[in-house]
Protein backbone atom coordinates (compact mmCIF):
# COMPACT_ATOMS: atom_id res chain seq x y z
CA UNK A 1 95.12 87.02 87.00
CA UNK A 2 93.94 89.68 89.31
CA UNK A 3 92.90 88.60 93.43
CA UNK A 4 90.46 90.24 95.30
CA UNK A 5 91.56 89.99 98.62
CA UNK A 6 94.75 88.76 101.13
CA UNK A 7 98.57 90.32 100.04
CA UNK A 8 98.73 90.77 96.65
CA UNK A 9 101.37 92.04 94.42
CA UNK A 10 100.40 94.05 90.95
CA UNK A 11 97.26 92.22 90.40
CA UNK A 12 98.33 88.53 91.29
CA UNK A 13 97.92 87.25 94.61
CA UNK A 14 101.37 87.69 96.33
CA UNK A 15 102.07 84.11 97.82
CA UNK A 16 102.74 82.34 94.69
CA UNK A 17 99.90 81.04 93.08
CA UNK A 18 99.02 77.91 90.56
CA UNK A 19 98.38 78.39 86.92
CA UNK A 20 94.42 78.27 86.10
CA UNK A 21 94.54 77.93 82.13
CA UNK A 22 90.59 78.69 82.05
CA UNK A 23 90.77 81.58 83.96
CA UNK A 24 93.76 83.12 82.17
CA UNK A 25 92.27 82.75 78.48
CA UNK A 26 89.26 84.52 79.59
CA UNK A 27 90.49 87.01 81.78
CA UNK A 28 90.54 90.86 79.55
CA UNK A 29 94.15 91.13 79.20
CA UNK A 30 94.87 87.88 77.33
CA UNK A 31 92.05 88.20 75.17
CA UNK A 32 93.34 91.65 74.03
CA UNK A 33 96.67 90.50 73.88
CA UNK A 34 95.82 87.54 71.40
CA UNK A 35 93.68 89.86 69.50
CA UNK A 36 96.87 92.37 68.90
CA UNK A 37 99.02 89.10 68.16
CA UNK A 38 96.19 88.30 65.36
CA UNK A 39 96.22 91.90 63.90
CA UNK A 40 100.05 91.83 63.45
CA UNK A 41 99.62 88.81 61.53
CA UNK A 42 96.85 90.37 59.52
CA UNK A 43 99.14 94.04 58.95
CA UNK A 44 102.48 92.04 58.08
CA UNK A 45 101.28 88.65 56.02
CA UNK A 46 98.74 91.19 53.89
CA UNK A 47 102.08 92.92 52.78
CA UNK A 48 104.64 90.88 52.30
CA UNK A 49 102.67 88.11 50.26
CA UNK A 50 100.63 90.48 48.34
CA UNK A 51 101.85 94.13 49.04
CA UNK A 52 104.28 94.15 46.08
CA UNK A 53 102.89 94.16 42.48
CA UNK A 54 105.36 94.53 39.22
CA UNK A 55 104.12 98.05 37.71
CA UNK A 56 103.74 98.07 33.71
CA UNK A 57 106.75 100.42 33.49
CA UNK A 58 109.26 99.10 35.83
CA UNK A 59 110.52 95.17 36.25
CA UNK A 60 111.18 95.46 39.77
CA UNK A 61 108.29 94.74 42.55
CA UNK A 62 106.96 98.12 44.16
CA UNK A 63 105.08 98.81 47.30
CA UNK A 64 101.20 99.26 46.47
CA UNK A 65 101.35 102.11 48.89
CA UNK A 66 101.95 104.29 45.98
CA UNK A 67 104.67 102.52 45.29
CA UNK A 68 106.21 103.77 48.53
CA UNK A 69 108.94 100.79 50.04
CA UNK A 70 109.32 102.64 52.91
CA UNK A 71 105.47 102.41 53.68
CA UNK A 72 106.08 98.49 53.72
CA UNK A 73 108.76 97.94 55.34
CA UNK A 74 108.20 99.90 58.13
CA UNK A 75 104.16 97.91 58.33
CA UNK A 76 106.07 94.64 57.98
CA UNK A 77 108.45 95.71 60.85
CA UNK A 78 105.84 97.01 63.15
CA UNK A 79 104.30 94.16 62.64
CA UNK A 80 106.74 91.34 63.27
CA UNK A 81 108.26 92.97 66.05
CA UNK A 82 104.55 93.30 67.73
CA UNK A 83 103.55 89.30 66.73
CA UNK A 84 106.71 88.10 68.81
CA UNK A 85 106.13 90.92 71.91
CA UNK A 86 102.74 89.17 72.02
CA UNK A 87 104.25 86.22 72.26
CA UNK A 88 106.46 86.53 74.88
CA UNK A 89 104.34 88.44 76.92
CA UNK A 90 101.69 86.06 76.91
CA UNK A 91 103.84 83.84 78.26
CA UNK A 92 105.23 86.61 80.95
CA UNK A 93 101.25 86.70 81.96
CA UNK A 94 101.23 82.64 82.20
CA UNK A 95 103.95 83.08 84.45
CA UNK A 96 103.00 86.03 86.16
CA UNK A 97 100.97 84.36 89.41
CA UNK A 98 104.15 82.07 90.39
CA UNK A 99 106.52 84.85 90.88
CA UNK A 100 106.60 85.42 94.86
CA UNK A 101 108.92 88.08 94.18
CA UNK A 102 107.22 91.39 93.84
CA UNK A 103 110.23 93.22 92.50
CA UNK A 104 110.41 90.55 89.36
CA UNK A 105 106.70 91.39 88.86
CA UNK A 106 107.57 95.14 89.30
CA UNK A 107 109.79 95.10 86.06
CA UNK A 108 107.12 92.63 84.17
CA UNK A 109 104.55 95.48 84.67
CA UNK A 110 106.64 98.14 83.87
CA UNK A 111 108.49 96.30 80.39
CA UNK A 112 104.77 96.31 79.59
CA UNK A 113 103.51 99.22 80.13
CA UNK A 114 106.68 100.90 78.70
CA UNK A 115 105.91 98.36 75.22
CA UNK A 116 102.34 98.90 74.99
CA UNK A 117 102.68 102.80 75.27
CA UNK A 118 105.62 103.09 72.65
CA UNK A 119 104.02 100.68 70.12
CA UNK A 120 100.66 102.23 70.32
CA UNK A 121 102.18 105.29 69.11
CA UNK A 122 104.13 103.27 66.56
CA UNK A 123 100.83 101.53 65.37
CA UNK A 124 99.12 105.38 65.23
CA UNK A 125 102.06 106.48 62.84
CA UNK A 126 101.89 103.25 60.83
CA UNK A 127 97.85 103.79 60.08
CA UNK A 128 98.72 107.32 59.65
CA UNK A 129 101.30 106.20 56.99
CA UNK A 130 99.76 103.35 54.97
CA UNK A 131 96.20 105.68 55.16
CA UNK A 132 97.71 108.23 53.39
CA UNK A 133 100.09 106.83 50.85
CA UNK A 134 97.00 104.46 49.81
CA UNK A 135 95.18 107.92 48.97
CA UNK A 136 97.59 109.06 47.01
CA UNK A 137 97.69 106.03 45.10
CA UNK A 138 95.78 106.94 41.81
CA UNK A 139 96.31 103.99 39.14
CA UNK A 140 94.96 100.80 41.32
CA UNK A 141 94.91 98.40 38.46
CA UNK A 142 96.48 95.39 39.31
CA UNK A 143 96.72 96.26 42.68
CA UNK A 144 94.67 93.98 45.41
CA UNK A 145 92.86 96.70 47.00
CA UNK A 146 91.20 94.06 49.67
CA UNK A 147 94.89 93.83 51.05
CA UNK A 148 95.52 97.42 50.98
CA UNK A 149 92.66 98.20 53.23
CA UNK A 150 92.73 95.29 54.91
CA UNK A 151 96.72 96.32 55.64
CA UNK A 152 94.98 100.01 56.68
CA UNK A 153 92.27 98.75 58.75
CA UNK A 154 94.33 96.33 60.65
CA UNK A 155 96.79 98.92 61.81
CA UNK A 156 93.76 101.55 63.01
CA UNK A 157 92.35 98.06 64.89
CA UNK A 158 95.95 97.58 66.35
CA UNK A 159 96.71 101.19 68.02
CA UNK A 160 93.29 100.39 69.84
CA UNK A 161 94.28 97.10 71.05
CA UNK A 162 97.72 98.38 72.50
CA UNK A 163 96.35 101.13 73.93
CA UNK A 164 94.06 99.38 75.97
CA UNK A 165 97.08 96.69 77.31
CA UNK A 166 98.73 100.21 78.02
CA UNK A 167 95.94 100.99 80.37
CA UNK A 168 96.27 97.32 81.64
CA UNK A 169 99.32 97.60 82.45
CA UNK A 170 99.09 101.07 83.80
CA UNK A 171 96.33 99.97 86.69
CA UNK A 172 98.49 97.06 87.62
CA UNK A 173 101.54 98.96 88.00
CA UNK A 174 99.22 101.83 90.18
CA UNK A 175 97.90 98.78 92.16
CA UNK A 176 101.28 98.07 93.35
CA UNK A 177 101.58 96.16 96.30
CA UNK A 178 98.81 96.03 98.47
CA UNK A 179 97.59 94.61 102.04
CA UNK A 180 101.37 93.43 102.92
CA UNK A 181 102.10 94.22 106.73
CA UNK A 182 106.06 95.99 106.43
CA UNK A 183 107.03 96.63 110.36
CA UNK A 184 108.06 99.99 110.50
CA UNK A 185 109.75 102.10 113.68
CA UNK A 186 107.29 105.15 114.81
CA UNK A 187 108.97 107.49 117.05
CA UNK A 188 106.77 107.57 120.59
CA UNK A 189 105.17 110.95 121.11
CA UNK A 190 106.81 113.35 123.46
CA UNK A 191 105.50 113.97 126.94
CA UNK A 192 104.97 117.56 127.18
CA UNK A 193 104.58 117.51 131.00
CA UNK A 194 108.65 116.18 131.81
CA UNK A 195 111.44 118.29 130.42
CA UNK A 196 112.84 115.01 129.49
CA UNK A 197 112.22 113.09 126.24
CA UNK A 198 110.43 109.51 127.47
CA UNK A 199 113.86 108.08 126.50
CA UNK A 200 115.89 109.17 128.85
CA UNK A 201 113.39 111.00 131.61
CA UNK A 202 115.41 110.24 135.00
CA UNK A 203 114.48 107.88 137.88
CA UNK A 204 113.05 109.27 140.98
CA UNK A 205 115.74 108.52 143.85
CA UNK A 206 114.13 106.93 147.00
CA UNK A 207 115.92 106.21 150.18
CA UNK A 208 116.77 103.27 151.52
CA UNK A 209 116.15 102.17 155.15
CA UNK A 210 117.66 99.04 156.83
CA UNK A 211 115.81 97.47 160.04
CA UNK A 212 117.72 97.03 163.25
CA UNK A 213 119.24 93.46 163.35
CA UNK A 214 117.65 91.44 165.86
CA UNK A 215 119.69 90.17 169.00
CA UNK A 216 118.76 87.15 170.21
CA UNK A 217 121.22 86.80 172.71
CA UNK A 218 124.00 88.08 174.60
CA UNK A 219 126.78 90.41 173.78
CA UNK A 220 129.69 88.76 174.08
CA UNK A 221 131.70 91.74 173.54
CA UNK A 222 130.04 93.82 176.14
CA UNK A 223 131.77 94.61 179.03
CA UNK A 224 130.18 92.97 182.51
CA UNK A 225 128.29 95.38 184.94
CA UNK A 226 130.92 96.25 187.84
CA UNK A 227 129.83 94.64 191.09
CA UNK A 228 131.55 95.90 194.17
CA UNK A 229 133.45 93.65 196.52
CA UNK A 230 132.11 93.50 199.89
CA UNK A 231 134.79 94.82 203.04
CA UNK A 232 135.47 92.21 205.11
CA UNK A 233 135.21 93.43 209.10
CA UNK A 234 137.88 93.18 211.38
CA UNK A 235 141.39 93.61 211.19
CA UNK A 236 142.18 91.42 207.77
CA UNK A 237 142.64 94.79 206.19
CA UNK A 238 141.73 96.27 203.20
CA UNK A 239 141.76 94.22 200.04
CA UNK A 240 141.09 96.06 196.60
CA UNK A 241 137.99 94.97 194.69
CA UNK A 242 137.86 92.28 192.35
CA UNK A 243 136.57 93.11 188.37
């Protein structure tokens, strides 16, 4: 079931989804896919219930493809092997919207496409078979010709129907993931004006300058301003000066 727009994730939107059964039996894909299923039926039940007839000279059952087994079994096989792939991936496409993990739905895509491709070519060389061993088959009488070409017609039908859930499964696998946001690293553009990468361009050094500290009052530590002792007059003699 294919979204139009948010993340998606090969043609289902990404966040898992529900199941809408009315728009999965009428979207392209299924419809092709149950028409393939009801051709495999057609190429494999014509055969084995009326693909063997008892020839006038010979007991045992032959194949009406000019009484070629090989012809048969290799219809009937085609066949069978393409009624169950139909089958299980129809049920792959059921589930196909609740997977939330885009590499589960990477493999879904590509087990299909890889199936459709090699069976269309197996379909191609199965008409190609039956279509010319039935015109080399000359005496037709008690042979049900209606089964013959329907066996014929089926398997031209079939390689059309697989080739187009090839190309299904080919523009879902191209789709890929789309409109998910993955955080990448981008390297920052160098400055061509600093011989320095941004990284690790250096600091400009500025100097520092410290204020006086304010004094608010005296200096404890300073020495006193040196006041001279007066000289006494008369004869009491000289005394030395007081600090």
């Amino acid at each position: 079931m294919e979204e139009t727009g948010g993340a998606s994730a090969y043609g289902a939107s990404l966040a898992g989804a529900g199941f809408d059964f009315h728009k999965f039996v009428r979207q392209p894909q299924t419809i092709v896919r149950i028409l393939s299923w009801i051709f495999a039926i057609v190429v494999f039940a014509c055969i084995t219930t009326e693909g063997y007839v008892n020839p006038s000279h010979s007991p045992d059952a032959k194949c009406i493809f000019n009484q070629n087994d090989s012809a048969c079994n290799y219809a009937v096989g085609i066949g069978v092997i393409a009624f169950l792939a139909c089958v299980g991936f129809l049920m792959l496409d059921a589930y196909f919207p609740l997977m939330s993990n885009a590499e589960e739905r990477k493999y879904v895509v590509l087990a299909d496409l890889g199936f459709s491709g090699v069976w269309t070519f197996l379909w191609f060389v199965c008409f190609c078979l039956l279509a010319s061993q039935w015109g080399r088959t000359h005496d037709v009488s008690g042979i049900p010709e209606d089964a013959a070409r329907a066996t014929v017609a089926f398997s031209f039908f079939s390689i059309a129907t697989w080739g187009i859930l090839a190309y299904f499964a080919l523009g879902r696998y191209r789709r890929g993931v789309g409109d998910v946001a993955v955080p990448t690293y981008v390297e920052p553009p160098p400055d061509h004006h600093t011989p320095y990468p941004p990284t690790y361009a250096p600091t400009p050094y500025t100097p520092t300058t410290y204020s006086a500290y304010p004094s608010s009052g005296p200096d404890l530590h300073q020495q006193p301003p040196f006041i001279p002792t007066p000289q006494p007059q008369g004869d009491e003699g000289y005394q030395p000066p007081t600090y």
